[in-house]
C-alpha atoms as a PDB file:
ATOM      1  CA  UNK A   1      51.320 129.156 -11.414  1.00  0.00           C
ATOM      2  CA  UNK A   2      50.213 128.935 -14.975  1.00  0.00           C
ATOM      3  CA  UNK A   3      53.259 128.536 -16.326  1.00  0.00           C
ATOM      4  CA  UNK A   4      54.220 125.690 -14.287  1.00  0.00           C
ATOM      5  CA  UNK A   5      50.457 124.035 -15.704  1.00  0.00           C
ATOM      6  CA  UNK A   6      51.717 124.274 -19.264  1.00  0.00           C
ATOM      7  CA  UNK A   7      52.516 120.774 -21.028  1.00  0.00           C
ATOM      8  CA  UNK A   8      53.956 122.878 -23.924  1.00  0.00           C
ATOM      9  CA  UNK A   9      57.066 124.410 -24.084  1.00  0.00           C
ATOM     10  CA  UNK A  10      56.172 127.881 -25.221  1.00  0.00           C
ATOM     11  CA  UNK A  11      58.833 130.182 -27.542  1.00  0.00           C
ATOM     12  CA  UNK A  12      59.165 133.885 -28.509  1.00  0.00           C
ATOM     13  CA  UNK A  13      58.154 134.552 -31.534  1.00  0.00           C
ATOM     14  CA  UNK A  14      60.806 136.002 -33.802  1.00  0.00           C
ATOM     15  CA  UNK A  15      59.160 136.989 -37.321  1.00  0.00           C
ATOM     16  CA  UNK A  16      56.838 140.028 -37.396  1.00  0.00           C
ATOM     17  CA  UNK A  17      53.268 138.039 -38.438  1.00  0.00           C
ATOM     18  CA  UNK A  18      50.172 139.940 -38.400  1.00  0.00           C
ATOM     19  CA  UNK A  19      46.767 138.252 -36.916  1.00  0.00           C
ATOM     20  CA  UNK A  20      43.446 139.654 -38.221  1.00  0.00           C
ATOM     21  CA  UNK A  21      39.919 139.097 -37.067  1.00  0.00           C
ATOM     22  CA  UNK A  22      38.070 137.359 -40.129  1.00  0.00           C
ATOM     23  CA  UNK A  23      34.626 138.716 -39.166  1.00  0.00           C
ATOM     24  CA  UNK A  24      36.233 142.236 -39.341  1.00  0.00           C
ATOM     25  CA  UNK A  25      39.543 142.148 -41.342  1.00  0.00           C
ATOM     26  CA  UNK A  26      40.737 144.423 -38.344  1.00  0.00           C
ATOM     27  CA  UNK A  27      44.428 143.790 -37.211  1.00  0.00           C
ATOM     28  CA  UNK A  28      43.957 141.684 -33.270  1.00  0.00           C
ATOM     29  CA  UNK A  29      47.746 142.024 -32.926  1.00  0.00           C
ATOM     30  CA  UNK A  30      50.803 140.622 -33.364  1.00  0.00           C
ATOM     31  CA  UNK A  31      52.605 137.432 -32.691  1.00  0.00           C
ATOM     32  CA  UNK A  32      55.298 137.822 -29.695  1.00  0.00           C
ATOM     33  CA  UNK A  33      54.988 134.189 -28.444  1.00  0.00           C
ATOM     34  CA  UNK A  34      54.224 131.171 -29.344  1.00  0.00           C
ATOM     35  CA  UNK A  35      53.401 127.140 -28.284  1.00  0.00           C
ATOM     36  CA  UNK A  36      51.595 124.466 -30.383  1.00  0.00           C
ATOM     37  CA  UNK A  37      48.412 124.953 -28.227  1.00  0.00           C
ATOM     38  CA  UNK A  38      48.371 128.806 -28.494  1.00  0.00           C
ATOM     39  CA  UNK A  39      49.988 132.055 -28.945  1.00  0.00           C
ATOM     40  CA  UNK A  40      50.067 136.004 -27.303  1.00  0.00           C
ATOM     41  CA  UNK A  41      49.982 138.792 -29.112  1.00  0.00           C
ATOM     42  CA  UNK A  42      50.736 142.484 -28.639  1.00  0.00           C
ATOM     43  CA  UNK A  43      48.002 144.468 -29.608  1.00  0.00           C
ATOM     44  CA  UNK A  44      46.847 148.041 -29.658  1.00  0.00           C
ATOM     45  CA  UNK A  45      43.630 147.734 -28.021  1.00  0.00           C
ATOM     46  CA  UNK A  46      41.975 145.587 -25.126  1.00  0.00           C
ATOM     47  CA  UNK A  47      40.722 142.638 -25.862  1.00  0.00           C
ATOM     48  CA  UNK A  48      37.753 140.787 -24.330  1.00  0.00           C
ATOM     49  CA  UNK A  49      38.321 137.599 -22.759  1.00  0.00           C
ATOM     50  CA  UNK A  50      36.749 134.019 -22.747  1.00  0.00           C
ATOM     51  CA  UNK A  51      35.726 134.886 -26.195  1.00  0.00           C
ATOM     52  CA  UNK A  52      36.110 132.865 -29.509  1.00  0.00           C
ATOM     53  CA  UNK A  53      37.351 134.417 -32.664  1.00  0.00           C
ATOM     54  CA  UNK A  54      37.839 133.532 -36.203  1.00  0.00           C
ATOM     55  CA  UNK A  55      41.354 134.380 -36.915  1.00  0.00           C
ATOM     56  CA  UNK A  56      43.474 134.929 -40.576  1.00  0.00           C
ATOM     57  CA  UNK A  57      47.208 134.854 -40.098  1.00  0.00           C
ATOM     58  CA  UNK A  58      48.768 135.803 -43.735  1.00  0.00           C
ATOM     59  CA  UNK A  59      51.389 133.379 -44.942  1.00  0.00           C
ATOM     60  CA  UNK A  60      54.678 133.722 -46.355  1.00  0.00           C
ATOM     61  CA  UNK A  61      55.621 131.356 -49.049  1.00  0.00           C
ATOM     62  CA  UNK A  62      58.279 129.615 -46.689  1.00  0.00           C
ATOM     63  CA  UNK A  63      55.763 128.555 -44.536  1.00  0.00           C
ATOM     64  CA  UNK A  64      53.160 127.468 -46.970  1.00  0.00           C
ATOM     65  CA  UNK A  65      52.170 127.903 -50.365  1.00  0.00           C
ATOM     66  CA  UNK A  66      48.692 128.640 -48.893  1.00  0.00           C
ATOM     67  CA  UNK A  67      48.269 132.505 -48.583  1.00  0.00           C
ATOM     68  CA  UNK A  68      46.745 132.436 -45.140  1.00  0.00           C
ATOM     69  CA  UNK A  69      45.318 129.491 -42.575  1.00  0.00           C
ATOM     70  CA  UNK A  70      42.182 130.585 -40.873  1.00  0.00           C
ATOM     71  CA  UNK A  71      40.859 129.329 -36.977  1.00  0.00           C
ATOM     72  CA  UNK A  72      39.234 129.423 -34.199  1.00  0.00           C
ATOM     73  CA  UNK A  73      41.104 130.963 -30.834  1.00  0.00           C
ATOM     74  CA  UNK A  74      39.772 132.103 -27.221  1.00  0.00           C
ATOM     75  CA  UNK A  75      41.202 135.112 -25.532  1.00  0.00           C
ATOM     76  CA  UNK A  76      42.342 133.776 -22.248  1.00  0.00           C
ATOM     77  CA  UNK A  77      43.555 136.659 -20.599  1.00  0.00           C
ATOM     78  CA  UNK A  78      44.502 140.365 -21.711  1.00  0.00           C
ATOM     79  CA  UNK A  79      47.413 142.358 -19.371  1.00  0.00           C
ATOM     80  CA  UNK A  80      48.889 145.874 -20.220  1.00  0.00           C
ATOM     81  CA  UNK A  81      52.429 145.466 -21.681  1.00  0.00           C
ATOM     82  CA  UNK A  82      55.214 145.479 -18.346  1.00  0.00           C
ATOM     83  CA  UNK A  83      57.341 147.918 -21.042  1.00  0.00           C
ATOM     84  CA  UNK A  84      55.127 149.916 -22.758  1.00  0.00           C
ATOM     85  CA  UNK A  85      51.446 150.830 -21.572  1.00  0.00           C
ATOM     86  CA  UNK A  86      49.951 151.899 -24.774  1.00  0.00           C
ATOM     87  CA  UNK A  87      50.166 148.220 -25.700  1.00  0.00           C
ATOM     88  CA  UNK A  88      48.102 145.130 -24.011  1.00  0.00           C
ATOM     89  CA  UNK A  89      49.836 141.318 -24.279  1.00  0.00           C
ATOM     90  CA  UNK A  90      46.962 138.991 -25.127  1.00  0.00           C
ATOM     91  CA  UNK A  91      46.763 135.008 -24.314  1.00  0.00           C
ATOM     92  CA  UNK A  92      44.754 132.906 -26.635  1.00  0.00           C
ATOM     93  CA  UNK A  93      44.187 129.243 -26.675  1.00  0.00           C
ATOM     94  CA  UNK A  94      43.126 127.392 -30.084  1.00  0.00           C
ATOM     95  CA  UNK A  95      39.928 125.909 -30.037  1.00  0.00           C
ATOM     96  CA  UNK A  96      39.455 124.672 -33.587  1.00  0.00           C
ATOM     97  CA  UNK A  97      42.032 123.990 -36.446  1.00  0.00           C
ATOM     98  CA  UNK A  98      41.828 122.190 -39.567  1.00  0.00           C
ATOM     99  CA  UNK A  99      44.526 119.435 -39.861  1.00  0.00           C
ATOM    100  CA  UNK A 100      46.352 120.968 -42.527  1.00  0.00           C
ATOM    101  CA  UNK A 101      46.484 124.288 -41.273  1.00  0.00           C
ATOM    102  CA  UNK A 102      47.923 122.936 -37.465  1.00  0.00           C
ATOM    103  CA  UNK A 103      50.769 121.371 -39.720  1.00  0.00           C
ATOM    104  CA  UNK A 104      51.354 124.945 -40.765  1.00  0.00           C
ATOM    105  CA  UNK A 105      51.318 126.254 -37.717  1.00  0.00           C
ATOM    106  CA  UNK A 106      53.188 123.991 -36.295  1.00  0.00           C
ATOM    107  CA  UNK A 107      56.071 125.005 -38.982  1.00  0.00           C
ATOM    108  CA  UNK A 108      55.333 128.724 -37.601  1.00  0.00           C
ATOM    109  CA  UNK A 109      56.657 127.817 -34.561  1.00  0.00           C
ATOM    110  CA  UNK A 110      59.385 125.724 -35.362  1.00  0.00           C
ATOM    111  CA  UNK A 111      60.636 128.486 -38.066  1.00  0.00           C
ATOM    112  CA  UNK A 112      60.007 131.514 -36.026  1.00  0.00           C
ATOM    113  CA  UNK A 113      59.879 130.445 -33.037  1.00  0.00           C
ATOM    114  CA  UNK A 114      62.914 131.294 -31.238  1.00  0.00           C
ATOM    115  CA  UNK A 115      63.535 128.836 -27.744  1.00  0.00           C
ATOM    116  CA  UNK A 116      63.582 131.086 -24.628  1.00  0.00           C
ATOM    117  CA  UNK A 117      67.254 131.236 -22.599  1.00  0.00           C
ATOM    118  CA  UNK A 118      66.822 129.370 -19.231  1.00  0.00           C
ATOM    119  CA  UNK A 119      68.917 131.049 -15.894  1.00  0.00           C
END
């Protein structure tokens, strides 16, 4: 199982953060979980897999005093929301991040990222 292959401990994401496409400006989705080696979003539409794109996430002063940290992220796999079908949960995994900007989102996910309940 893929979960079981992580070396990450992955956590929901608890603060409503938009992620754009920087070649576009068009909203990808938004952050609903989170690990130091990647992220899923909801998002509206489809999106392709085992492609790279250059991503914006917007900042909020608590994070950083850096308006917005910019990288590189592969679509690993793209699923229809279980709940809601109108909405498709999205796997990436970062390929490229400046130093800095991993130290920021490294904060992101020890901010807002909220640890999952075990059973």
């Amino acid at each position: 199982m893929l979960a079981e292959r992580r070396q990450v401990a992955r956590r929901n994401f608890s603060y409503y953060m938009r992620v754009i496409d920087e070649a576009t400006g068009k909203l990808v989705g938004h952050f609903s979980d989170i690990s130091t080696g990647g992220f899923k979003l909801d998002s509206s539409k489809p999106v392709p897999i085992n492609v790279d794109y250059r991503l914006r996430i917007e900042q909020t002063g608590e994070i950083s005093n850096k308006s917005h940290i910019i990288f590189v992220a592969r679509a690993r796999w793209c699923s229809t929301d279980y709940f809601d079908p109108n909405l498709f949960n999205v796997g990436f995994q970062i390929i490229d991040m400046t130093p800095g900007d991993f130290d920021i989102f490294v904060k992101m996910f020890s901010t807002y990222g909220v640890q999952r309940l075990s059973f």
